[in-house]
N, C-alpha and C. Protein backbone atom coordinates (compact mmCIF):
# COMPACT_ATOMS: atom_id res chain seq x y z
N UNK A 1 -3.96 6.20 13.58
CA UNK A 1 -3.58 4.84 13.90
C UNK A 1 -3.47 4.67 15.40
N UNK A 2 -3.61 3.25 15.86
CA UNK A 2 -3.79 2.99 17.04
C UNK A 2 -2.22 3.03 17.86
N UNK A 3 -1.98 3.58 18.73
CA UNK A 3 -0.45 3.62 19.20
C UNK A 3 -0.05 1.62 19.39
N UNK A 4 1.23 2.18 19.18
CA UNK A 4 1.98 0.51 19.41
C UNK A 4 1.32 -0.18 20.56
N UNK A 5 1.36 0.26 21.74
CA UNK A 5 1.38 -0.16 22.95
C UNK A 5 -0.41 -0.42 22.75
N UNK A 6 -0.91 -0.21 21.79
CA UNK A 6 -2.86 -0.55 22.19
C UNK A 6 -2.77 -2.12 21.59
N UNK A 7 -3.62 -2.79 22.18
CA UNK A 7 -4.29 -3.98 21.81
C UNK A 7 -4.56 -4.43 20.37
N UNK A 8 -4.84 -3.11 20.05
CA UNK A 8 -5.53 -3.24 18.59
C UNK A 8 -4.73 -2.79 17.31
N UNK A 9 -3.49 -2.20 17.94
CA UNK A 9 -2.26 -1.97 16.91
C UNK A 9 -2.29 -2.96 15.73
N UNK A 10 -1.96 -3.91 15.80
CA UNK A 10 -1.72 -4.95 14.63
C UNK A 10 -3.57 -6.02 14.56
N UNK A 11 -4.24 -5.76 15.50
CA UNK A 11 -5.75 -6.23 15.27
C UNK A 11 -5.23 -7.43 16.43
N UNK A 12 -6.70 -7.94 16.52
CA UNK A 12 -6.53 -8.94 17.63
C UNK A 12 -7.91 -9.85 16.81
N UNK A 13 -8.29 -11.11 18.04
CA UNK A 13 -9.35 -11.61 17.32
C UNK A 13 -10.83 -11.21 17.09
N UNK A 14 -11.16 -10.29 17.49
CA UNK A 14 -11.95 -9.43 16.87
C UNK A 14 -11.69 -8.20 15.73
N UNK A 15 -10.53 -7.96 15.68
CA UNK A 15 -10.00 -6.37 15.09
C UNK A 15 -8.81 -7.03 14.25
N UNK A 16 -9.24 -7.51 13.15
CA UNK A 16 -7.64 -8.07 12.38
C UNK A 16 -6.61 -7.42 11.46
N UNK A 17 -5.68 -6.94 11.49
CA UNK A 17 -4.93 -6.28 11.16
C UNK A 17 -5.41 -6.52 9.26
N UNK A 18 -4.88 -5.04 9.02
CA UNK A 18 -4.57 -5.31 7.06
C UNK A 18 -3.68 -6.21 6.60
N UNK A 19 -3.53 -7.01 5.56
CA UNK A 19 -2.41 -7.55 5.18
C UNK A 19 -2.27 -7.68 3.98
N UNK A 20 -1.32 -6.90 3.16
CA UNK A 20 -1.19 -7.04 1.90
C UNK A 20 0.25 -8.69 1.28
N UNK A 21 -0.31 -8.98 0.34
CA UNK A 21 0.67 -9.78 0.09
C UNK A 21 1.29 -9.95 -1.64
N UNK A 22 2.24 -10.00 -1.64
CA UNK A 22 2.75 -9.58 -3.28
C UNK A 22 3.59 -11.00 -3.25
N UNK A 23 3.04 -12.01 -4.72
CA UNK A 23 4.26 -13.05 -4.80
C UNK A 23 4.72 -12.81 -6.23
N UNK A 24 5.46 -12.78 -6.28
CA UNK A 24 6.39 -12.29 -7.72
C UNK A 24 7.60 -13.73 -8.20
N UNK A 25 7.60 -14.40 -8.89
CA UNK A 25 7.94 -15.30 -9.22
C UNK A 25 8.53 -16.14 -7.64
N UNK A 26 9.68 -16.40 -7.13
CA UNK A 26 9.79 -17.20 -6.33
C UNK A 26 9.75 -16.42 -5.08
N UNK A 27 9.25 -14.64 -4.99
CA UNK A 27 9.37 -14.17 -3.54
C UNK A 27 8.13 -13.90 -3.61
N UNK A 28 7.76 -13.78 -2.10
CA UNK A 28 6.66 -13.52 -1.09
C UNK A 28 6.85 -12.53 -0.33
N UNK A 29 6.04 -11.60 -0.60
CA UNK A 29 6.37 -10.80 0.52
C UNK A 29 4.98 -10.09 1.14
N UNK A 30 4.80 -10.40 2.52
CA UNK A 30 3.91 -10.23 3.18
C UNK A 30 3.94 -9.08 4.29
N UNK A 31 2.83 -8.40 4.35
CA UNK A 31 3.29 -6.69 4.81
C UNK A 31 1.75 -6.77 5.74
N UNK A 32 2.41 -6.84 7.17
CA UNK A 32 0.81 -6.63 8.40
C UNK A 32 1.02 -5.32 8.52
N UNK A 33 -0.29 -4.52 8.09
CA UNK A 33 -0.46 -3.35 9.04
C UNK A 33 -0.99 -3.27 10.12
N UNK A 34 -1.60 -2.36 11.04
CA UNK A 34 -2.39 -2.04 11.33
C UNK A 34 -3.92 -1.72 10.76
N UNK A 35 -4.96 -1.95 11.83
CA UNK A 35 -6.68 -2.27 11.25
C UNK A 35 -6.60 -1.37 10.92
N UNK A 36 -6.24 -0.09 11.22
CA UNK A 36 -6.83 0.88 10.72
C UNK A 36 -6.17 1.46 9.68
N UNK A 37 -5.23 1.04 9.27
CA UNK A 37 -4.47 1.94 7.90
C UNK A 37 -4.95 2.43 6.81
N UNK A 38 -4.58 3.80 6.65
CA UNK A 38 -4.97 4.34 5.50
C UNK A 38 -4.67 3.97 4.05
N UNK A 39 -5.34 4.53 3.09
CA UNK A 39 -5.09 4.54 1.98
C UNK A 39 -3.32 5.25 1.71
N UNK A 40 -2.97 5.95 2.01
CA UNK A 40 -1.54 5.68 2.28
C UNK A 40 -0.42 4.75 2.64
N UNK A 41 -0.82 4.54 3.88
CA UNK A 41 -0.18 3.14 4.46
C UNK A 41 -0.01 2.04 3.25
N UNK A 42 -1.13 2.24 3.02
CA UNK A 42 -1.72 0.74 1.92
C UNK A 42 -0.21 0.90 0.48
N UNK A 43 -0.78 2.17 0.38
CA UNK A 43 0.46 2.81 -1.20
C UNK A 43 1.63 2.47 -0.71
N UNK A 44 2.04 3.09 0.35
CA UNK A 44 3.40 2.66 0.83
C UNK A 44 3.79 1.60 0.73
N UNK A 45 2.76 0.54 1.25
CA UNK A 45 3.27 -0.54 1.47
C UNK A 45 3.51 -1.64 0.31
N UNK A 46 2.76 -1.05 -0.55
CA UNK A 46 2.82 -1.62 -1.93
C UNK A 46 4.38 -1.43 -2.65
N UNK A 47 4.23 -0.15 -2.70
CA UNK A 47 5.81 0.31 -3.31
C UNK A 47 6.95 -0.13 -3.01
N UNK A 48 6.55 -0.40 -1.71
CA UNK A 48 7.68 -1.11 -0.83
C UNK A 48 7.63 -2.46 -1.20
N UNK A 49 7.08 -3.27 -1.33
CA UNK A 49 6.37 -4.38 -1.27
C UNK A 49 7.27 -4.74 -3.00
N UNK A 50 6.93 -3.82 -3.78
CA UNK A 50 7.55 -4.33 -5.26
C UNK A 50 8.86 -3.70 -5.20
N UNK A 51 9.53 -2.97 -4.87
CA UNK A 51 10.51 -2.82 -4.50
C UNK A 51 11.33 -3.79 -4.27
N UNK A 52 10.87 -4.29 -2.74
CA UNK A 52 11.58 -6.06 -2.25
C UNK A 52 11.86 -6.67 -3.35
N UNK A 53 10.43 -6.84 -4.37
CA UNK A 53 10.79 -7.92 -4.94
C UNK A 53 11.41 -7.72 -6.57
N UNK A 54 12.32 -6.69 -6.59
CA UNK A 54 13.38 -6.09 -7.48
C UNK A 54 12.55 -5.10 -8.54
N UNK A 55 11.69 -4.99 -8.13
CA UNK A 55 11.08 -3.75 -9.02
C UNK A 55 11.71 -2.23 -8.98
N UNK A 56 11.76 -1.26 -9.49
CA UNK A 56 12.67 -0.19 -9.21
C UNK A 56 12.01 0.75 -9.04
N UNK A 57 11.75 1.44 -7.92
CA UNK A 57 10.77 2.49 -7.41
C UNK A 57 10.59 3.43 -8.30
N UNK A 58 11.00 4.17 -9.02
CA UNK A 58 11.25 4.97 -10.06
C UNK A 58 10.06 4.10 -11.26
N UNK A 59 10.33 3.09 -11.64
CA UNK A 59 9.57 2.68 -12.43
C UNK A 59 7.90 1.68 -11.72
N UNK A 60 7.86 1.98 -10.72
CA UNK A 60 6.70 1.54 -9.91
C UNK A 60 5.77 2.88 -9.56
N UNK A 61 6.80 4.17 -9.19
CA UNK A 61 5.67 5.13 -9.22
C UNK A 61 5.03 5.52 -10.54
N UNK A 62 6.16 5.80 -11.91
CA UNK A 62 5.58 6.04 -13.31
C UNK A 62 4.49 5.27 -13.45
N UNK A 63 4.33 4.04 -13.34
CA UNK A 63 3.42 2.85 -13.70
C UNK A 63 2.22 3.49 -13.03
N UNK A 64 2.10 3.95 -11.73
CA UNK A 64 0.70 4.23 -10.93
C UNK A 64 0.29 5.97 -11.44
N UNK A 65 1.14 6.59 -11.92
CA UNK A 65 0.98 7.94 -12.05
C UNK A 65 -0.01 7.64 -13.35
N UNK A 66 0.75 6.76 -14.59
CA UNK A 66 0.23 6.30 -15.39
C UNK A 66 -1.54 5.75 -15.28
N UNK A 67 -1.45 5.07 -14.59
CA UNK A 67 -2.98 4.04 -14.34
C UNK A 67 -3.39 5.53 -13.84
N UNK A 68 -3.20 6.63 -12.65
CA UNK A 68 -4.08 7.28 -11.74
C UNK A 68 -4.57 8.08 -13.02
N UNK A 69 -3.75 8.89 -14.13
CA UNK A 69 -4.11 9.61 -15.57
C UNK A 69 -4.82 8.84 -16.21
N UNK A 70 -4.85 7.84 -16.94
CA UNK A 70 -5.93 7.11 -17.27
C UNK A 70 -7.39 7.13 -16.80
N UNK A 71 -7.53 7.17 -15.87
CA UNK A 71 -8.59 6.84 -14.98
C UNK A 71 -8.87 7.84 -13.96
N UNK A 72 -8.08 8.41 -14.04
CA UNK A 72 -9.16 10.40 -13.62
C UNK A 72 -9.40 11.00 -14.60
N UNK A 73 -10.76 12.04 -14.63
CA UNK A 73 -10.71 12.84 -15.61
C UNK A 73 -9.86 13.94 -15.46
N UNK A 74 -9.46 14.80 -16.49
CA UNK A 74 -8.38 15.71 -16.66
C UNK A 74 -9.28 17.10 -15.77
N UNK A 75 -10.83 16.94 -15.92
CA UNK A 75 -11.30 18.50 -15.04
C UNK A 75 -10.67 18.39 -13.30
N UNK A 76 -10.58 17.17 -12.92
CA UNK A 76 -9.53 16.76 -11.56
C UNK A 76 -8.48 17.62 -11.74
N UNK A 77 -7.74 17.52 -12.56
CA UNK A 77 -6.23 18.24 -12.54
C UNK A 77 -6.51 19.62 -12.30
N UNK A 78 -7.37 20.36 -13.22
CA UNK A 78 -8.18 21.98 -13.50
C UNK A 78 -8.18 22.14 -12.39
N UNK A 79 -8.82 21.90 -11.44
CA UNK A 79 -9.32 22.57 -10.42
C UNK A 79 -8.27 22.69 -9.02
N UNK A 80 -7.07 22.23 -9.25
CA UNK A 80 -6.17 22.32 -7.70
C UNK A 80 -5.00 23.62 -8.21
């Protein structure tokens, strides 16, 4: 990631920052990253993101552990 102090930290008008946004009945919650954020950043910011809006982290990671098992095959698991 680009340090705070660069231009391009949060994107500019060429380089526009990520922005995820979660509305859950009457909340909004809007999360700028940085252009360059990873696929991490992104997770984080999600979790966080339903969290805010009274979801219970505990039951937000089960839910994705859930979907990621579904939708990998099990020879993934075998091999680490």
């Amino acid at each position: 990631m680009e340090p705070k102090n660069s231009p391009y930290y949060l994107g500019n008008d060429d380089v526009l920052p990520t922005v995820l946004s979660l509305k859950h009945h009457s909340s909004v919650i809007n999360i700028e990253l940085p252009w360059d954020a990873n696929m991490g950043d992104l997770i984080d910011a999600f979790v966080g993101a339903c969290v805010s809006v009274t979801f219970h982290q505990d039951g937000v990671l089960k839910a994705m552990k859930e979907y990621v098992e579904s939708y990998l095959p099990d020879e993934i698991y075998e091999t680490q």
